[in-house]
PDB file of N, CA and C in Angstrom:
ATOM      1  N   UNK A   1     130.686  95.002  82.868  1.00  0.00           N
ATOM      2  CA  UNK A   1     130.867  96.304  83.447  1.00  0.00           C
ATOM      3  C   UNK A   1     130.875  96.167  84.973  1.00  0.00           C
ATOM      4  N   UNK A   2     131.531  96.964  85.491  1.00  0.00           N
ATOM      5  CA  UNK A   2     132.170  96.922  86.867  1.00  0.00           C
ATOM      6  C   UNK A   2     131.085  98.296  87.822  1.00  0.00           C
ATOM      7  N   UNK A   3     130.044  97.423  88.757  1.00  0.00           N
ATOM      8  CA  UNK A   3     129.288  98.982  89.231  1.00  0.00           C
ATOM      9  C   UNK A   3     129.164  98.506  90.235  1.00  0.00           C
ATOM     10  N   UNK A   4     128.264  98.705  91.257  1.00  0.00           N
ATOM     11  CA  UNK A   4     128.331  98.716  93.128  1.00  0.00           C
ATOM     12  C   UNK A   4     126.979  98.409  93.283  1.00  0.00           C
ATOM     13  N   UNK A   5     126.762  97.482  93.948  1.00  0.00           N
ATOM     14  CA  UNK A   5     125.724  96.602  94.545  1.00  0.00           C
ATOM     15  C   UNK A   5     125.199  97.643  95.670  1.00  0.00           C
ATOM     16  N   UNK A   6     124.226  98.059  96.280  1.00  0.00           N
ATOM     17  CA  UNK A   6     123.866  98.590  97.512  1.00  0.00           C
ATOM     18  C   UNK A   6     122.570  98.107  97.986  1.00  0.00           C
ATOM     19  N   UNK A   7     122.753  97.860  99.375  1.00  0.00           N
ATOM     20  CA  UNK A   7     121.214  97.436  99.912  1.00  0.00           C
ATOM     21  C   UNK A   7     121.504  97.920 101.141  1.00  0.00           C
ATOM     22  N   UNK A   8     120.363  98.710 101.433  1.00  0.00           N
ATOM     23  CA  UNK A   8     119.842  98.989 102.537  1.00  0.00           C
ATOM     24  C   UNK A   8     118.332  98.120 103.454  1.00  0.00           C
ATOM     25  N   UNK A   9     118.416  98.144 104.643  1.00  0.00           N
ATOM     26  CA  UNK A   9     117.932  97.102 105.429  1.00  0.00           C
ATOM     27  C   UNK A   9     116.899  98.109 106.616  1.00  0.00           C
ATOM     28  N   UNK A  10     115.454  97.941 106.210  1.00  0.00           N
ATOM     29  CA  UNK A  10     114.811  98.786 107.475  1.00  0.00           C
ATOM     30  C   UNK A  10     113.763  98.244 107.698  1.00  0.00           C
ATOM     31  N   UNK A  11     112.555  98.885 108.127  1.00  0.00           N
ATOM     32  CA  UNK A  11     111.061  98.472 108.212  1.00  0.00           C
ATOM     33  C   UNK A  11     110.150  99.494 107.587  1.00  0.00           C
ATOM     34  N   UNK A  12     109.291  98.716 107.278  1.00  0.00           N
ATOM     35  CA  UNK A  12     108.585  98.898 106.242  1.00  0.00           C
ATOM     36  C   UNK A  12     107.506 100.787 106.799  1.00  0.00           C
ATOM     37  N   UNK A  13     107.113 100.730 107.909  1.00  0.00           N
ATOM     38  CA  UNK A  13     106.651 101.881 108.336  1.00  0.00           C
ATOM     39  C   UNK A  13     107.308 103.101 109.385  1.00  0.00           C
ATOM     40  N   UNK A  14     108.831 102.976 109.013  1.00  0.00           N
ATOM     41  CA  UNK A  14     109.642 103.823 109.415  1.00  0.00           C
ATOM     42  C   UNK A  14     109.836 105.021 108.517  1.00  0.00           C
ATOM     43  N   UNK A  15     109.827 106.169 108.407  1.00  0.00           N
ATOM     44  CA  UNK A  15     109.476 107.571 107.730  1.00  0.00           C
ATOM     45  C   UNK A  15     110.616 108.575 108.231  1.00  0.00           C
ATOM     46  N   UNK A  16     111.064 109.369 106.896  1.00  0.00           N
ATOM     47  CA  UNK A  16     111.930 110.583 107.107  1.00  0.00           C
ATOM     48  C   UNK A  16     111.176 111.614 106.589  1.00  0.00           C
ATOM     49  N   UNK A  17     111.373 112.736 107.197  1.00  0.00           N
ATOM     50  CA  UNK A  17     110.715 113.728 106.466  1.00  0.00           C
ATOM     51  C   UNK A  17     109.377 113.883 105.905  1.00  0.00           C
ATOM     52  N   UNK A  18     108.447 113.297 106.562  1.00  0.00           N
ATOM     53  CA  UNK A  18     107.100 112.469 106.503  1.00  0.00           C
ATOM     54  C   UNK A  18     106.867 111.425 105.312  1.00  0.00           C
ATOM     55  N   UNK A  19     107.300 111.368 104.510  1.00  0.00           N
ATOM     56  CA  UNK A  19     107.730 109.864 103.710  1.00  0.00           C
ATOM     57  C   UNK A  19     108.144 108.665 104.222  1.00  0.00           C
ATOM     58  N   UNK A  20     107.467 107.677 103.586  1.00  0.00           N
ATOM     59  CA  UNK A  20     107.775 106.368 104.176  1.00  0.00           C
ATOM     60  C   UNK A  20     109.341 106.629 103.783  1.00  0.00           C
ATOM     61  N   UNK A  21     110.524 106.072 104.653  1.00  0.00           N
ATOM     62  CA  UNK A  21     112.198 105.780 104.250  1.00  0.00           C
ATOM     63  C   UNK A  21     112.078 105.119 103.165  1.00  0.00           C
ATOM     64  N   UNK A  22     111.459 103.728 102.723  1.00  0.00           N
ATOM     65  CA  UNK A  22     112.191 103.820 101.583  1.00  0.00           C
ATOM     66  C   UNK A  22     111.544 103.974 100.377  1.00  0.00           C
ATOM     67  N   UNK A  23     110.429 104.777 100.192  1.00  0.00           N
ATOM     68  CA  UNK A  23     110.349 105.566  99.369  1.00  0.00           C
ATOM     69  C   UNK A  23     110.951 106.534  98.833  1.00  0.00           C
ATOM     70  N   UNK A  24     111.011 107.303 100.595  1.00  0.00           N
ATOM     71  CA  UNK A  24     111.702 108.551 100.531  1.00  0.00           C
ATOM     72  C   UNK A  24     114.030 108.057 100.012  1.00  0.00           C
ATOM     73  N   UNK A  25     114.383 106.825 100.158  1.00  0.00           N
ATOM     74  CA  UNK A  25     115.770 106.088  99.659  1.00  0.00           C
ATOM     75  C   UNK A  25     115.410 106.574  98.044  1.00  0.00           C
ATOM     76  N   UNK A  26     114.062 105.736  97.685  1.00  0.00           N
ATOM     77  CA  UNK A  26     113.764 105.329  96.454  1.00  0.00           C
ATOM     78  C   UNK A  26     114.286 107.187  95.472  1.00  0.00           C
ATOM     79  N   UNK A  27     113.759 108.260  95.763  1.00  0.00           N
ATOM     80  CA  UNK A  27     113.425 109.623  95.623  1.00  0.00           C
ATOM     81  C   UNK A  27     114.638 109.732  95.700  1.00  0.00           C
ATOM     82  N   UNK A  28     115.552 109.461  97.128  1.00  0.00           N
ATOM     83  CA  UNK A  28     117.126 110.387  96.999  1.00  0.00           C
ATOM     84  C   UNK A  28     118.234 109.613  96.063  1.00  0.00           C
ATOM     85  N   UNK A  29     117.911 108.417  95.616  1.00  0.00           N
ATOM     86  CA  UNK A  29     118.896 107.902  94.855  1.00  0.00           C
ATOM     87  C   UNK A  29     118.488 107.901  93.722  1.00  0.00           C
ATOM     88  N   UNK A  30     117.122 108.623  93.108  1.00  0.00           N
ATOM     89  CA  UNK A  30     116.974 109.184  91.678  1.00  0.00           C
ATOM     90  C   UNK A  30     117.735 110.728  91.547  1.00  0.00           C
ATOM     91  N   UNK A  31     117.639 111.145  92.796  1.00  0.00           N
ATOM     92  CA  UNK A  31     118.438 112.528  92.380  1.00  0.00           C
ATOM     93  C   UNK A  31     119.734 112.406  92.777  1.00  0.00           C
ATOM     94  N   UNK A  32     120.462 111.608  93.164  1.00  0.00           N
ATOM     95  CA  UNK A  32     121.633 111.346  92.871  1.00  0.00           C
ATOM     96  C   UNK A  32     122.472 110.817  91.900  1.00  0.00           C
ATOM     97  N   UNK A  33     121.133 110.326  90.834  1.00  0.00           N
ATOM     98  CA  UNK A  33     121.977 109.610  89.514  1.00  0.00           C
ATOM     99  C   UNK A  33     121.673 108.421  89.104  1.00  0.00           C
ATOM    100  N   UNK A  34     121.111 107.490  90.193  1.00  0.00           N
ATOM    101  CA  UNK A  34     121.028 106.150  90.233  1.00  0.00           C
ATOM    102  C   UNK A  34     120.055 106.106  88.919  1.00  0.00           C
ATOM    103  N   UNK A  35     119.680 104.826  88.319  1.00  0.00           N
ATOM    104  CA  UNK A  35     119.528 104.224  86.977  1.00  0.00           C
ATOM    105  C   UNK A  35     118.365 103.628  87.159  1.00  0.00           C
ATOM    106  N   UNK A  36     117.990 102.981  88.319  1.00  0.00           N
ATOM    107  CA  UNK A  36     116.805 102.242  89.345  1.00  0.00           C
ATOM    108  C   UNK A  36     117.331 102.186  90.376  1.00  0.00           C
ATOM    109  N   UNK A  37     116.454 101.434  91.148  1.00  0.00           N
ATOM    110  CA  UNK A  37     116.302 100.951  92.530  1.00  0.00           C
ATOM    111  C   UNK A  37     114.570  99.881  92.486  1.00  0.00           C
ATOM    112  N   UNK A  38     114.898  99.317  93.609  1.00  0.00           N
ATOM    113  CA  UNK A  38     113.815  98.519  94.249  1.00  0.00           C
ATOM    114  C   UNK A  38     113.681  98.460  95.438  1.00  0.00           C
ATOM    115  N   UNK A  39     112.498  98.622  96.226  1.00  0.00           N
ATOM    116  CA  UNK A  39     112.397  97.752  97.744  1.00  0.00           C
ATOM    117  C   UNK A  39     111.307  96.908  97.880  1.00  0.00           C
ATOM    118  N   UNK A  40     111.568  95.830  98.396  1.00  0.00           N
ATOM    119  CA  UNK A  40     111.304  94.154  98.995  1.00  0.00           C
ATOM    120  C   UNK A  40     110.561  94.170 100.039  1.00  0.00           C
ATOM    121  N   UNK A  41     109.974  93.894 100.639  1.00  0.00           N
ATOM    122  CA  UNK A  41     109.122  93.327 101.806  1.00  0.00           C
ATOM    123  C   UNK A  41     109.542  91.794 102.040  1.00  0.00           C
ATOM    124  N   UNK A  42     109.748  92.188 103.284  1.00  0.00           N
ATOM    125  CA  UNK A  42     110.161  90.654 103.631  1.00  0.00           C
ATOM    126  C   UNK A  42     108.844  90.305 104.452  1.00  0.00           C
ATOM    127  N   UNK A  43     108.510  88.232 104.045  1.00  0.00           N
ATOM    128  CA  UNK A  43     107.918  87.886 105.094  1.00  0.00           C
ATOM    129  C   UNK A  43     108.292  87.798 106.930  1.00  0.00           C
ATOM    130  N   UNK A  44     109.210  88.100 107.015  1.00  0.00           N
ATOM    131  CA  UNK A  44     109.879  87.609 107.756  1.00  0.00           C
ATOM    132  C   UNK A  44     111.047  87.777 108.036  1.00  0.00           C
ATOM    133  N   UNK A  45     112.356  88.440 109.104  1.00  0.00           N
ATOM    134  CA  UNK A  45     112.960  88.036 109.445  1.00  0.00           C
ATOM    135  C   UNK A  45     113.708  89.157 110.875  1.00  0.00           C
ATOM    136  N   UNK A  46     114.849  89.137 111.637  1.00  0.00           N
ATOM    137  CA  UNK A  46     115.764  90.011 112.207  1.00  0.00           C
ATOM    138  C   UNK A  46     116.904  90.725 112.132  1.00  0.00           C
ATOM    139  N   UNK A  47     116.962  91.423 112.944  1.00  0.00           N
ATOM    140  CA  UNK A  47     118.020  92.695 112.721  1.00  0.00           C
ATOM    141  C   UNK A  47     119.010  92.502 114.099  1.00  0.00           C
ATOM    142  N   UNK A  48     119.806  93.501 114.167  1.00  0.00           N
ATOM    143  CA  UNK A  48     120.454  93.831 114.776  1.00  0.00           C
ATOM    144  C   UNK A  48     120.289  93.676 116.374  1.00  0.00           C
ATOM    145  N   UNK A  49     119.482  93.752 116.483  1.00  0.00           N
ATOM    146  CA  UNK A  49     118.462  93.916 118.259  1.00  0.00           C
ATOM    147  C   UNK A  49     117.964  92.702 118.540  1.00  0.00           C
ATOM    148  N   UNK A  50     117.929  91.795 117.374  1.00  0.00           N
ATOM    149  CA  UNK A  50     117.290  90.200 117.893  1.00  0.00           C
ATOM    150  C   UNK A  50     115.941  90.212 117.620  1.00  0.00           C
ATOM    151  N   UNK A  51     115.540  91.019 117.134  1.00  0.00           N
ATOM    152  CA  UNK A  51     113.775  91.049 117.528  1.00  0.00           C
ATOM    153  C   UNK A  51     113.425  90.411 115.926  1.00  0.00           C
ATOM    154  N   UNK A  52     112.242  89.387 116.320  1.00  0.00           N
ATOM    155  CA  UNK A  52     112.297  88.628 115.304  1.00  0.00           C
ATOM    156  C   UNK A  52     110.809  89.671 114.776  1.00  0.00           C
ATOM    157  N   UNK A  53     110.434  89.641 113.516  1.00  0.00           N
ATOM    158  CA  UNK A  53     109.505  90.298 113.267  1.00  0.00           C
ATOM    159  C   UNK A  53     108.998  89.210 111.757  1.00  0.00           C
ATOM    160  N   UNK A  54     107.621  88.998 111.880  1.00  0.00           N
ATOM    161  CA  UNK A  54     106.937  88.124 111.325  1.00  0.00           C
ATOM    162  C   UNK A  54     105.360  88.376 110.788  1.00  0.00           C
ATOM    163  N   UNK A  55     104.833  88.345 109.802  1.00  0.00           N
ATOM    164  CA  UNK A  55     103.843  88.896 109.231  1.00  0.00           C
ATOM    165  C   UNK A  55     102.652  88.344 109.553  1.00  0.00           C
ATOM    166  N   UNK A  56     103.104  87.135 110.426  1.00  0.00           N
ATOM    167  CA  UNK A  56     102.072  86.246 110.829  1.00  0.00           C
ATOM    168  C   UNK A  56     101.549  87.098 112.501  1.00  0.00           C
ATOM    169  N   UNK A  57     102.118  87.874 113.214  1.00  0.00           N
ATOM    170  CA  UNK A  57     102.003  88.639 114.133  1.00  0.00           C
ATOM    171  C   UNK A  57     101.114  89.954 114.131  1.00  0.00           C
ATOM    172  N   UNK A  58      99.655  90.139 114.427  1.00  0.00           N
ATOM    173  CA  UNK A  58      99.606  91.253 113.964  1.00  0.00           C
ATOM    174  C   UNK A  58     100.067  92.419 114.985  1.00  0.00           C
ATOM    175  N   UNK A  59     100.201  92.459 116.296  1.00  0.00           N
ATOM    176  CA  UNK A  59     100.949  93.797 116.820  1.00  0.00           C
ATOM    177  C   UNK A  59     102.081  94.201 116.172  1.00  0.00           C
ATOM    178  N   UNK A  60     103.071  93.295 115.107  1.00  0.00           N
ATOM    179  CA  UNK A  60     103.973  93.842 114.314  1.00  0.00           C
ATOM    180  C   UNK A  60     103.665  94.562 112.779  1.00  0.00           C
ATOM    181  N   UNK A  61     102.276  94.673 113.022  1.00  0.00           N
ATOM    182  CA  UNK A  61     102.323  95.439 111.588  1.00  0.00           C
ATOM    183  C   UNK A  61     102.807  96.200 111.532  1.00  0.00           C
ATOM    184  N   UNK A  62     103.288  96.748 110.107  1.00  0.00           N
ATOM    185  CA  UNK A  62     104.593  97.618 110.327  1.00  0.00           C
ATOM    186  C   UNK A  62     105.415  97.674 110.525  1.00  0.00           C
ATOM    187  N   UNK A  63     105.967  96.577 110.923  1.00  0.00           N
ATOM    188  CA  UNK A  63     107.032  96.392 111.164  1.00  0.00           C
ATOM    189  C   UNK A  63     107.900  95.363 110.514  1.00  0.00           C
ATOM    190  N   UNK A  64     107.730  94.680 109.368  1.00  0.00           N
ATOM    191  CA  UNK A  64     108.310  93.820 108.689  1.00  0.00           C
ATOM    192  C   UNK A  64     109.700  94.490 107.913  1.00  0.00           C
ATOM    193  N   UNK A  65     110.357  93.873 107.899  1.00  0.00           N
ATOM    194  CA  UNK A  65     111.203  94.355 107.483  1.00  0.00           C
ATOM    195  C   UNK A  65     111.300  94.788 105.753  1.00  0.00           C
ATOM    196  N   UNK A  66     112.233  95.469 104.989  1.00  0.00           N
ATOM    197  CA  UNK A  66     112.173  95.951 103.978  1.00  0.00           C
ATOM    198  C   UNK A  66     113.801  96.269 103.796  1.00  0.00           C
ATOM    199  N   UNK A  67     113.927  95.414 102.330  1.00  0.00           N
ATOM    200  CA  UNK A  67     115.177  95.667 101.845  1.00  0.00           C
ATOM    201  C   UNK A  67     114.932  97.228 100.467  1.00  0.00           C
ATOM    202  N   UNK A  68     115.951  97.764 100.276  1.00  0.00           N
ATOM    203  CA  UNK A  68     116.171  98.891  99.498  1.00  0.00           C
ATOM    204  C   UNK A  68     117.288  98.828  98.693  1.00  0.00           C
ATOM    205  N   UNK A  69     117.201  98.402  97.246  1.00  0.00           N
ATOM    206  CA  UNK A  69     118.478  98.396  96.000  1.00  0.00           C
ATOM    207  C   UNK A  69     118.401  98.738  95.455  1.00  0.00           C
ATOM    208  N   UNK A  70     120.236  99.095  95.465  1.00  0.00           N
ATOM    209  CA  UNK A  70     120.360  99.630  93.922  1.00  0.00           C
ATOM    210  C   UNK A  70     121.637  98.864  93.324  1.00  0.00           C
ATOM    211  N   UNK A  71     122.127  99.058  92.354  1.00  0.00           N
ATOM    212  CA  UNK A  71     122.807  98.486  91.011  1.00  0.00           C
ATOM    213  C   UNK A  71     123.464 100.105  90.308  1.00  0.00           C
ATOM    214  N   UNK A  72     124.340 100.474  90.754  1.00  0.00           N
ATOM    215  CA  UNK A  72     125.134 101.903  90.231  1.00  0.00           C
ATOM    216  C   UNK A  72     126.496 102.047  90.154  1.00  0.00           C
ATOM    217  N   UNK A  73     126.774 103.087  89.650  1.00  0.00           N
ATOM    218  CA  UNK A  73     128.210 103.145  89.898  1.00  0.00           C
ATOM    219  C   UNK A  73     128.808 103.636  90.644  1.00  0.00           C
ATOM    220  N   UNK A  74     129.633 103.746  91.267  1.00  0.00           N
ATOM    221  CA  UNK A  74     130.518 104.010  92.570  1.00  0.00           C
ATOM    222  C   UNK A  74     130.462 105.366  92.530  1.00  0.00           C
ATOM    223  N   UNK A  75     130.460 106.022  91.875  1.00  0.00           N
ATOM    224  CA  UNK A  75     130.422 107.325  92.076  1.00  0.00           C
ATOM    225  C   UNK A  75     129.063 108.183  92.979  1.00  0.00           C
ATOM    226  N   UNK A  76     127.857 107.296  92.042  1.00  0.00           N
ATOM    227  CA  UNK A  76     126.632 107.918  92.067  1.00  0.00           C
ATOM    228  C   UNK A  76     126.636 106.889  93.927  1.00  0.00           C
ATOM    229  N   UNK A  77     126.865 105.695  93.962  1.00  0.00           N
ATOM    230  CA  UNK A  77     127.004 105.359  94.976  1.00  0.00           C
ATOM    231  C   UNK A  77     127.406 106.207  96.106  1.00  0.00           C
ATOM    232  N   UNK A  78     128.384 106.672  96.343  1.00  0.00           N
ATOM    233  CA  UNK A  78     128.919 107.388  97.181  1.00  0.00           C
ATOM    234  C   UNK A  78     128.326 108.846  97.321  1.00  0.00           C
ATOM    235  N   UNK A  79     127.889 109.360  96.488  1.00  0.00           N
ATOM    236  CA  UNK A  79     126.944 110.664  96.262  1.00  0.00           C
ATOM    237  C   UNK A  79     125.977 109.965  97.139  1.00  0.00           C
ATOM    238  N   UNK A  80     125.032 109.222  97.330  1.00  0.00           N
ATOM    239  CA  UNK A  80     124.055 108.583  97.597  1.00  0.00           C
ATOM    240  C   UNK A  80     124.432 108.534  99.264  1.00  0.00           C
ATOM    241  N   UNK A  81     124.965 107.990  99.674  1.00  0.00           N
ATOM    242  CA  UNK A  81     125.842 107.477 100.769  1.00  0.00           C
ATOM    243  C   UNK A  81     125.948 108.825 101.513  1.00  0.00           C
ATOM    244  N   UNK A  82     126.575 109.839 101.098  1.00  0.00           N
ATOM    245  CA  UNK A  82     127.154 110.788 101.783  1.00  0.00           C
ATOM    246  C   UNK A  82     125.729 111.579 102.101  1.00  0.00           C
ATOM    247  N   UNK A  83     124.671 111.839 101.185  1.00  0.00           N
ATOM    248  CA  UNK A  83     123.473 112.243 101.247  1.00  0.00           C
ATOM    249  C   UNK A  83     123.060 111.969 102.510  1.00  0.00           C
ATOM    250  N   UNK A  84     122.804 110.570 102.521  1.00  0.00           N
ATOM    251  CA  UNK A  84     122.268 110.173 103.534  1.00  0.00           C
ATOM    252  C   UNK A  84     123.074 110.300 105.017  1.00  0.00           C
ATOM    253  N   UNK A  85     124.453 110.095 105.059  1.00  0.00           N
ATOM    254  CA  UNK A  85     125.014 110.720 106.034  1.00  0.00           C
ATOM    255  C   UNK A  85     124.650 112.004 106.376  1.00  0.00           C
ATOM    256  N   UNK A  86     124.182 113.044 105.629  1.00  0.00           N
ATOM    257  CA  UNK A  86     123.890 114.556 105.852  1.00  0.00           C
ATOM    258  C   UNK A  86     122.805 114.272 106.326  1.00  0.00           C
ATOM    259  N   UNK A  87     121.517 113.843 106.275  1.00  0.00           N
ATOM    260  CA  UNK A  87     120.681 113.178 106.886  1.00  0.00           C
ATOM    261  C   UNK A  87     120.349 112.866 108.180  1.00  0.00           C
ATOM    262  N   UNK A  88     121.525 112.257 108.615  1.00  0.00           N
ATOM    263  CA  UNK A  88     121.601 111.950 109.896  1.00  0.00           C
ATOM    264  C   UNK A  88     121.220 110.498 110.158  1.00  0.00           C
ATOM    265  N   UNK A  89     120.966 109.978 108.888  1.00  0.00           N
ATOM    266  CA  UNK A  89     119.885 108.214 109.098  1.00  0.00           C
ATOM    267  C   UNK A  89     120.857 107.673 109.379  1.00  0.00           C
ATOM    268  N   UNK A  90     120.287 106.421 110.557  1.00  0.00           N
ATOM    269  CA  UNK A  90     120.302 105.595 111.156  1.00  0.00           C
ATOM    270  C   UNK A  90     120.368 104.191 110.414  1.00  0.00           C
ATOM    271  N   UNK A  91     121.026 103.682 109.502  1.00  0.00           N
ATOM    272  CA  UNK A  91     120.478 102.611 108.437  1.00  0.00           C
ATOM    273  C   UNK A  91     121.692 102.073 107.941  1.00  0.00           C
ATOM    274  N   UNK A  92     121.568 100.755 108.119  1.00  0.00           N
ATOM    275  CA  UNK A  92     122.555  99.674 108.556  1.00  0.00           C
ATOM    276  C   UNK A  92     122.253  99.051 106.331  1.00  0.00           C
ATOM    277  N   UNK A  93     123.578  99.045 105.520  1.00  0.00           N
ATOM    278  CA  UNK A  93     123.305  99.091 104.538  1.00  0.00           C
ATOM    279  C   UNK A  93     124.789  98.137 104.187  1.00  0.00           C
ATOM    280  N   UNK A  94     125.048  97.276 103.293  1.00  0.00           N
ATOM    281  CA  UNK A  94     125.961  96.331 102.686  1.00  0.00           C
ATOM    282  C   UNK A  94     126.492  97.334 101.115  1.00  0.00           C
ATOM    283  N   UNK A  95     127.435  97.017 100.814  1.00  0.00           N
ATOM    284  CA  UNK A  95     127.925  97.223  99.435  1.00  0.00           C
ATOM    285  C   UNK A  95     128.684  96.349  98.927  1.00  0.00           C
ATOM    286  N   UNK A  96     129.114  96.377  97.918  1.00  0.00           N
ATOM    287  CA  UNK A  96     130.150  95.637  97.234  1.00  0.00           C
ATOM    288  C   UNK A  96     129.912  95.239  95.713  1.00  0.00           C
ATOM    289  N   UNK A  97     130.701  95.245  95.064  1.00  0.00           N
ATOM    290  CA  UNK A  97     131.290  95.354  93.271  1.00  0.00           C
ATOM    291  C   UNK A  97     130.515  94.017  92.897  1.00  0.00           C
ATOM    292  N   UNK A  98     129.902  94.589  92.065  1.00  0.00           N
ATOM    293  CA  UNK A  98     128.688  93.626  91.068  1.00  0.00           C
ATOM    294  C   UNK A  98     129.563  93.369  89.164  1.00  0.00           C
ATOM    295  N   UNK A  99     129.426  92.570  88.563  1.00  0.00           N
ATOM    296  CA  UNK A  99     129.274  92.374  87.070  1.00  0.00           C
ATOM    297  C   UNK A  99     128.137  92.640  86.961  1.00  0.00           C
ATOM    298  N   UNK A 100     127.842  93.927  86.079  1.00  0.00           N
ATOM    299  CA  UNK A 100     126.359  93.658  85.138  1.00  0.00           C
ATOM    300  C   UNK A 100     126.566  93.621  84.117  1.00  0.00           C
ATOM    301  N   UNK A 101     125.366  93.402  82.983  1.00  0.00           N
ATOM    302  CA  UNK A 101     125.599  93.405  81.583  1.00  0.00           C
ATOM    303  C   UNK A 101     124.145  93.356  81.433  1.00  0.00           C
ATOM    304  N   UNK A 102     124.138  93.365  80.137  1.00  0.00           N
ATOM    305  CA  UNK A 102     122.758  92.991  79.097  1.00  0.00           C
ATOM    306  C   UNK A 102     122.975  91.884  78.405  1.00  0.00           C
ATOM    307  N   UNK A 103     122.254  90.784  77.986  1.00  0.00           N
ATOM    308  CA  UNK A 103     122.724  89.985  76.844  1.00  0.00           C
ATOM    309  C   UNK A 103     121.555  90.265  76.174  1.00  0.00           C
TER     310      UNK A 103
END
């Protein structure tokens, strides 16, 4: 089956609407349809700005980065997408066409 890969890319104590973001991702892509989702904590790594952020640092608490996925179909994808455009967020996110299945 043919569905849409999505990940979104932020930090871990960044908040919309007084919700942590990707909780608050986790919440808008159940009411858009989505099937699941997950978000990741990274030990470690950078973004866009260069700034390296590392768990071994503590003035960066909070600041580690955090991936946000989902596994959907293009439709509910784009519902999702446009949401968040209404939003106004700021959030730097990849897509592209996955095979899933069950065996």
């Amino acid at each position: 089956m043919q569905n849409v890969y999505l990940k979104f890319y932020l930090t871990e104590k960044r908040q919309h609407n007084g919700s942590l973001l990707y909780e608050w991702l986790l919440d808008e892509a159940r009411r858009s349809g989505a099937t699941g989702g997950s978000a990741f904590r990274a030990i470690s790594g950078f973004g866009r700005h260069g700034h390296l952020h590392d768990e071994s640092f503590f003035e960066l608490a909070g600041e580690l980065p955090v991936q946000v996925e989902f596994v959907t179909d293009s439709t509910t994808a784009d519902q999702l997408l446009d949401s968040l455009r209404a939003h106004q967020l700021n959030l730097f996110y990849v897509r592209y066409v996955v095979e899933t299945g069950v065996l």
